[in-house]
N, C-alpha and C. Protein backbone atom coordinates (compact mmCIF):
# COMPACT_ATOMS: atom_id res chain seq x y z
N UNK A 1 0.85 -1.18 0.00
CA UNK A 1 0.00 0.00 0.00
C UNK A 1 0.89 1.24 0.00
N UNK A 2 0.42 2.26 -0.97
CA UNK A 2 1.27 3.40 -0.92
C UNK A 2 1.26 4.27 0.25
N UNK A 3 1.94 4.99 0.85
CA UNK A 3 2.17 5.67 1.86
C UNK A 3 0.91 7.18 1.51
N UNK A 4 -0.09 7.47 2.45
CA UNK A 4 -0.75 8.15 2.48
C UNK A 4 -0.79 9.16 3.51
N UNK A 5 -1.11 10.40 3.38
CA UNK A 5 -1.57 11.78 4.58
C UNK A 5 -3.04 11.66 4.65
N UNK A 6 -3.47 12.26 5.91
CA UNK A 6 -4.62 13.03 6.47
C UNK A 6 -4.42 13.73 6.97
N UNK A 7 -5.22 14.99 6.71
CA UNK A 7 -5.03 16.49 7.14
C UNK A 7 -6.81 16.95 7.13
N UNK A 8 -6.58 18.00 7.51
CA UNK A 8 -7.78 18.94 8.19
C UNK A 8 -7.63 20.27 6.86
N UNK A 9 -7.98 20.24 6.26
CA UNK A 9 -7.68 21.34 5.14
C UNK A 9 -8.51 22.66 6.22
N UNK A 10 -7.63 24.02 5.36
CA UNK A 10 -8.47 25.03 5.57
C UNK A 10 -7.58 26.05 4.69
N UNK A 11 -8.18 27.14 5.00
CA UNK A 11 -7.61 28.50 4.22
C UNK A 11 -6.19 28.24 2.97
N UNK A 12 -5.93 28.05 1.70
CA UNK A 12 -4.94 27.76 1.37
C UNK A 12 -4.72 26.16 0.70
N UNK A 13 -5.87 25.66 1.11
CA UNK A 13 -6.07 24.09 0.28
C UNK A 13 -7.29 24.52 -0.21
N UNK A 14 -7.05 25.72 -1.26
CA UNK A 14 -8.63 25.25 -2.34
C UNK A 14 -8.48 24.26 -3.18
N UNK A 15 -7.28 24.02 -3.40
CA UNK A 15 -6.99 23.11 -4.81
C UNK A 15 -7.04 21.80 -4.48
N UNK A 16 -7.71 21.23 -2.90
CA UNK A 16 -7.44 20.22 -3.16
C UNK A 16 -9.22 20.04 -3.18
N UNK A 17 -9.93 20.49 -2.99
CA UNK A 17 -12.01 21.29 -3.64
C UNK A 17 -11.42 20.74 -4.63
N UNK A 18 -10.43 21.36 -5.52
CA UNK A 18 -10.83 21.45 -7.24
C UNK A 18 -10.40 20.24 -7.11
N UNK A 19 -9.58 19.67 -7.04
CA UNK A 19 -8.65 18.10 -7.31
C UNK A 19 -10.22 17.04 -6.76
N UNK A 20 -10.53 17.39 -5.41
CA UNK A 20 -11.37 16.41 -5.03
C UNK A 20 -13.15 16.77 -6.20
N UNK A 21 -13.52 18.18 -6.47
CA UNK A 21 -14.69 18.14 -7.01
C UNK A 21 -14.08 17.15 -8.66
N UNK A 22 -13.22 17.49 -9.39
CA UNK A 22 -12.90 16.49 -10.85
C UNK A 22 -12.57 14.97 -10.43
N UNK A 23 -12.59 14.72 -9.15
CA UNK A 23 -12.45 13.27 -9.01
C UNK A 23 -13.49 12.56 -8.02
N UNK A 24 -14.84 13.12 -8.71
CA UNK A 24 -15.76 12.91 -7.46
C UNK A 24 -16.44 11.90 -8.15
N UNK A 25 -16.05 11.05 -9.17
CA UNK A 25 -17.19 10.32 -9.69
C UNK A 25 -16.33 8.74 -9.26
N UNK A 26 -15.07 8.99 -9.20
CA UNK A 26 -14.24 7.52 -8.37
C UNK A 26 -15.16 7.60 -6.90
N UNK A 27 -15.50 8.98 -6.17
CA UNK A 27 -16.31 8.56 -4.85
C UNK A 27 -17.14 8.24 -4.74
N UNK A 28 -18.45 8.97 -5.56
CA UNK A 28 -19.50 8.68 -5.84
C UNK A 28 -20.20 7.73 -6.58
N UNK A 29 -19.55 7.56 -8.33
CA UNK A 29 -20.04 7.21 -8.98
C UNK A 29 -21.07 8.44 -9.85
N UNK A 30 -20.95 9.46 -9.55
CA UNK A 30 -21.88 10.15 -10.40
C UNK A 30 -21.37 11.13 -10.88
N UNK A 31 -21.67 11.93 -11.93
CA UNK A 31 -21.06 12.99 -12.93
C UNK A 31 -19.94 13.73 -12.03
N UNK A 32 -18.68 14.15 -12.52
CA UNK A 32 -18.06 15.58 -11.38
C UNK A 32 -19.05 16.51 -11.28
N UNK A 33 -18.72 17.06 -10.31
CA UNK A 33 -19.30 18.17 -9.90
C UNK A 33 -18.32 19.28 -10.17
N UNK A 34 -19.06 20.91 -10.46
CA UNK A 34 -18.20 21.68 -10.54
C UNK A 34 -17.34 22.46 -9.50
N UNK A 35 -16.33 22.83 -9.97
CA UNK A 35 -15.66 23.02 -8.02
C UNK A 35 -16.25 24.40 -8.18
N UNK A 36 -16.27 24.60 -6.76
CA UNK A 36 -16.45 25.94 -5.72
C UNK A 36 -15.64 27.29 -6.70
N UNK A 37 -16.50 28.26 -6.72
CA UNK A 37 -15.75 29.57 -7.20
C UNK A 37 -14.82 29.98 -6.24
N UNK A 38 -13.20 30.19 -6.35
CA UNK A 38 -12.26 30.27 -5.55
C UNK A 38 -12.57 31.20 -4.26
N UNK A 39 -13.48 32.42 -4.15
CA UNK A 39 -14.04 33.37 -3.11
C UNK A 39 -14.89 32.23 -2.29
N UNK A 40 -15.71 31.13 -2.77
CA UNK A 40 -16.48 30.41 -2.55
C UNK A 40 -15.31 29.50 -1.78
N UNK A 41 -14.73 28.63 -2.20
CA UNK A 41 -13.66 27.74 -1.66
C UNK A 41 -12.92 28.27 -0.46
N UNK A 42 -12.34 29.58 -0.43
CA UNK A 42 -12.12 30.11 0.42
C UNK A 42 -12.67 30.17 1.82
N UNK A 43 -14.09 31.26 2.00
CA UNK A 43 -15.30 30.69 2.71
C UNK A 43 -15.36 29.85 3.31
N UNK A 44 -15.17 28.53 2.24
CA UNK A 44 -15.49 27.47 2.94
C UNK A 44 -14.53 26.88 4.28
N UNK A 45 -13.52 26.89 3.23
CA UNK A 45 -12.07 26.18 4.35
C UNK A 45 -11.70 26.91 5.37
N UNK A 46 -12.28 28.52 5.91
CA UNK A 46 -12.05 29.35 6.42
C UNK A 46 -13.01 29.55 7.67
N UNK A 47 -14.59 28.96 7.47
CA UNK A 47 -15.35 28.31 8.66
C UNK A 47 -15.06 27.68 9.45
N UNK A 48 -15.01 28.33 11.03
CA UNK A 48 -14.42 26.96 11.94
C UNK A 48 -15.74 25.75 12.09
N UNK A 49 -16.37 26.33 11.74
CA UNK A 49 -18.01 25.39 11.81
C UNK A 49 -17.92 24.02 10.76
N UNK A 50 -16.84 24.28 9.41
CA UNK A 50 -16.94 23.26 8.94
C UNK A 50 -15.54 22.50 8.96
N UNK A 51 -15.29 21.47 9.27
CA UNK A 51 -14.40 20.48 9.10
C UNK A 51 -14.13 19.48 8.02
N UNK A 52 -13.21 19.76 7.17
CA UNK A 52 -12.95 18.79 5.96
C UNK A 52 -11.59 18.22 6.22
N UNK A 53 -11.84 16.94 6.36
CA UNK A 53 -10.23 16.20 6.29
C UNK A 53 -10.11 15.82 5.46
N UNK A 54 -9.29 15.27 4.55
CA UNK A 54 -8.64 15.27 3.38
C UNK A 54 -7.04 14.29 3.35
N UNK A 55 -7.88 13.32 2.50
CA UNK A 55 -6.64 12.20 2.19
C UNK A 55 -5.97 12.13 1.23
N UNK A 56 -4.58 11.63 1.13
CA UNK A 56 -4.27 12.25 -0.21
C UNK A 56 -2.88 11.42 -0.24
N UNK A 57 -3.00 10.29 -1.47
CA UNK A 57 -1.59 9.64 -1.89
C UNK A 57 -0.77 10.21 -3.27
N UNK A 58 0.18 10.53 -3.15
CA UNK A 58 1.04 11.22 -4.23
C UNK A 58 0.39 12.22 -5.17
N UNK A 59 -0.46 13.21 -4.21
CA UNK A 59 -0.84 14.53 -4.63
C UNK A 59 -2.04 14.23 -4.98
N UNK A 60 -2.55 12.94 -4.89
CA UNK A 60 -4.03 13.13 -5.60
C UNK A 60 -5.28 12.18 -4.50
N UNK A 61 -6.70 12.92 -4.28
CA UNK A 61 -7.41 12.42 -3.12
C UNK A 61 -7.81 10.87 -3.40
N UNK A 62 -7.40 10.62 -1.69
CA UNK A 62 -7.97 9.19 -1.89
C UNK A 62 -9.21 9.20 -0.85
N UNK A 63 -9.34 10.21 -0.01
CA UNK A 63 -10.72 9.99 0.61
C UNK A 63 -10.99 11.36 1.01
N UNK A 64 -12.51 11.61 1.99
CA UNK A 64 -12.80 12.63 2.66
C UNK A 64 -13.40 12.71 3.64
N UNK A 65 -13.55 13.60 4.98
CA UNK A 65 -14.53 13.43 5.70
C UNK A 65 -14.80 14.72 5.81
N UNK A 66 -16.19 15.17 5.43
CA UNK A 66 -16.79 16.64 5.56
C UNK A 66 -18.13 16.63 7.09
N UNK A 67 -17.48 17.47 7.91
CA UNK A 67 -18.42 17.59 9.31
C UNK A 67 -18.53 18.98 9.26
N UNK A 68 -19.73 19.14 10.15
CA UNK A 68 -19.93 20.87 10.62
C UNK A 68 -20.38 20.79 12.22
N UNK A 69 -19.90 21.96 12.45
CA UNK A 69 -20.01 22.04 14.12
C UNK A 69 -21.32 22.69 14.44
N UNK A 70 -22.42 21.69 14.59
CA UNK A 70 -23.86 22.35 15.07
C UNK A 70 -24.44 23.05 16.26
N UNK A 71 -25.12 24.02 15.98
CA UNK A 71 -25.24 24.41 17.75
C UNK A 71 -26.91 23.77 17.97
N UNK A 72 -27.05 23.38 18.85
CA UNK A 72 -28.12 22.69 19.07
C UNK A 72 -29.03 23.87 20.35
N UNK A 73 -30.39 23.67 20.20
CA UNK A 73 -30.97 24.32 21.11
C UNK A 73 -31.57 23.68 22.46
N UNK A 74 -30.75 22.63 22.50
CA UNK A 74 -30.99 21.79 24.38
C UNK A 74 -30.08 21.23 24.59
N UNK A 75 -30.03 20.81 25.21
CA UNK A 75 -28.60 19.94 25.76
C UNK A 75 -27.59 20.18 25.71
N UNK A 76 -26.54 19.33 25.13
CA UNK A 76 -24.74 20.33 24.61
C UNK A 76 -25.60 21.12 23.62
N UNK A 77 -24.46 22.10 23.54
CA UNK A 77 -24.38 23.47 23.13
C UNK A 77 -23.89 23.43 21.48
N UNK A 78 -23.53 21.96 21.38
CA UNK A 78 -23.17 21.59 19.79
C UNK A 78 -22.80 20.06 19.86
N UNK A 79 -22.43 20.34 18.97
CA UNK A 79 -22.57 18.43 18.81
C UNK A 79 -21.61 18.49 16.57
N UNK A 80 -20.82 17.22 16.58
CA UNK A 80 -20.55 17.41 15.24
C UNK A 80 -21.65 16.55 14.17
N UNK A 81 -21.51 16.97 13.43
CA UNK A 81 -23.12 16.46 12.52
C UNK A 81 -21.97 16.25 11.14
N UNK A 82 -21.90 14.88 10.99
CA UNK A 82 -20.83 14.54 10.05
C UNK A 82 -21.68 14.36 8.84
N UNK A 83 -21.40 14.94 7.53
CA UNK A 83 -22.10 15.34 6.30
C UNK A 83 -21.76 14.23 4.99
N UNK A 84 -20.55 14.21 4.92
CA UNK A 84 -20.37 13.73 3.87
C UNK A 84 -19.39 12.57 4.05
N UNK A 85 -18.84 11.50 3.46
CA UNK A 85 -17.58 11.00 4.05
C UNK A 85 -17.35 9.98 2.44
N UNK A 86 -16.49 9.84 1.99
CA UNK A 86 -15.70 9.41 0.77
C UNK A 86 -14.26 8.81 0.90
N UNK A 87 -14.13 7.59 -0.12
CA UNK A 87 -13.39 7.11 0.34
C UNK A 87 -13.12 6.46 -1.38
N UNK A 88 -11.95 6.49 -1.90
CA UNK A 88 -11.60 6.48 -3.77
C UNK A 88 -11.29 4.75 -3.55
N UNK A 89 -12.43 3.59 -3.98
CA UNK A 89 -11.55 2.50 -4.08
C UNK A 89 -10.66 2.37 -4.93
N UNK A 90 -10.57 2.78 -5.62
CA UNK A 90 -10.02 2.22 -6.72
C UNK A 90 -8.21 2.84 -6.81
N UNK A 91 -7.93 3.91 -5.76
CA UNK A 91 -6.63 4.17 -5.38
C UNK A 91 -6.16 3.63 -3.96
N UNK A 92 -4.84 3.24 -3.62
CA UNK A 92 -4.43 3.00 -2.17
C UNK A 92 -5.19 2.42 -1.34
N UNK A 93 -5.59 0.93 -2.09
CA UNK A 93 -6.46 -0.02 -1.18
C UNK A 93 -7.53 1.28 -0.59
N UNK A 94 -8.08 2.11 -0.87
CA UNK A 94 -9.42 2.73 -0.91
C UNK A 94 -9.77 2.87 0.44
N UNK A 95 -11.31 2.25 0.89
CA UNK A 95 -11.65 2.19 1.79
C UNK A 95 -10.60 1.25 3.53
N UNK A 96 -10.18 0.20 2.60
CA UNK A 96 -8.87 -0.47 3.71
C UNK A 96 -7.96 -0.04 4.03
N UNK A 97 -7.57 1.19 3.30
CA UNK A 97 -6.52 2.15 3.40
C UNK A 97 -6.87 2.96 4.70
N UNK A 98 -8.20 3.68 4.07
CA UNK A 98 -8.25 4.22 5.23
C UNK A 98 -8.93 3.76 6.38
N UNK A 99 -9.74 2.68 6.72
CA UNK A 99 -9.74 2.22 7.86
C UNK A 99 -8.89 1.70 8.75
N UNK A 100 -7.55 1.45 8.04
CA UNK A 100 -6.57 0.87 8.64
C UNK A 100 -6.08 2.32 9.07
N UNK A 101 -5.90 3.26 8.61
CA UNK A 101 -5.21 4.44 9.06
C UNK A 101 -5.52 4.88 10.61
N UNK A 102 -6.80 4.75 11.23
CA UNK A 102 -7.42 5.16 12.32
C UNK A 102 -7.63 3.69 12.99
């Protein structure tokens, strides 16, 4: 298995939006999507409310986990509400890759 990172993207990783929106159909299976307008991308990675980690073997994504930090109106005061989560089989043993990572 190739040697892989996980990171917490923010401010300064738009490009890996654009890298991950043109390679969203290895996650999904469905058409790419278009990436984020760079003011837009920005925004995003720049919310402490949202959390995107970001996997990545020899520059190109092999998974994702997209969370946002909710504030709730009883109990805790927030709670994380995990949104999206992706994982590329078809690079770096894929999903075994990264379950083995954690």
């Amino acid at each position: 298995m190739p040697p892989f990172t996980v990171r917490r993207l923010g401010p300064g990783d738009e490009h890996a939006l654009v890298l991950l929106a043109h390679e969203e159909t290895d996650f999904t299976g469905e058409e790419a999507s278009p990436p984020l307008a760079p003011a837009d991308a920005h925004a995003y990675l720049s919310d402490p409310a949202v959390w995107h980690w970001h996997a990545e073997a020899d520059g190109q994504p092999i998974g994702f986990l997209m969370a946002y930090v909710h504030r709730q109106r009883h109990g805790e005061a927030r709670h994380v509400l995990f949104d999206e989560i992706g994982a590329a089989c078809a690079r770096a043993g894929g999903v075994r890759a990264w379950d083995a990572h954690w």
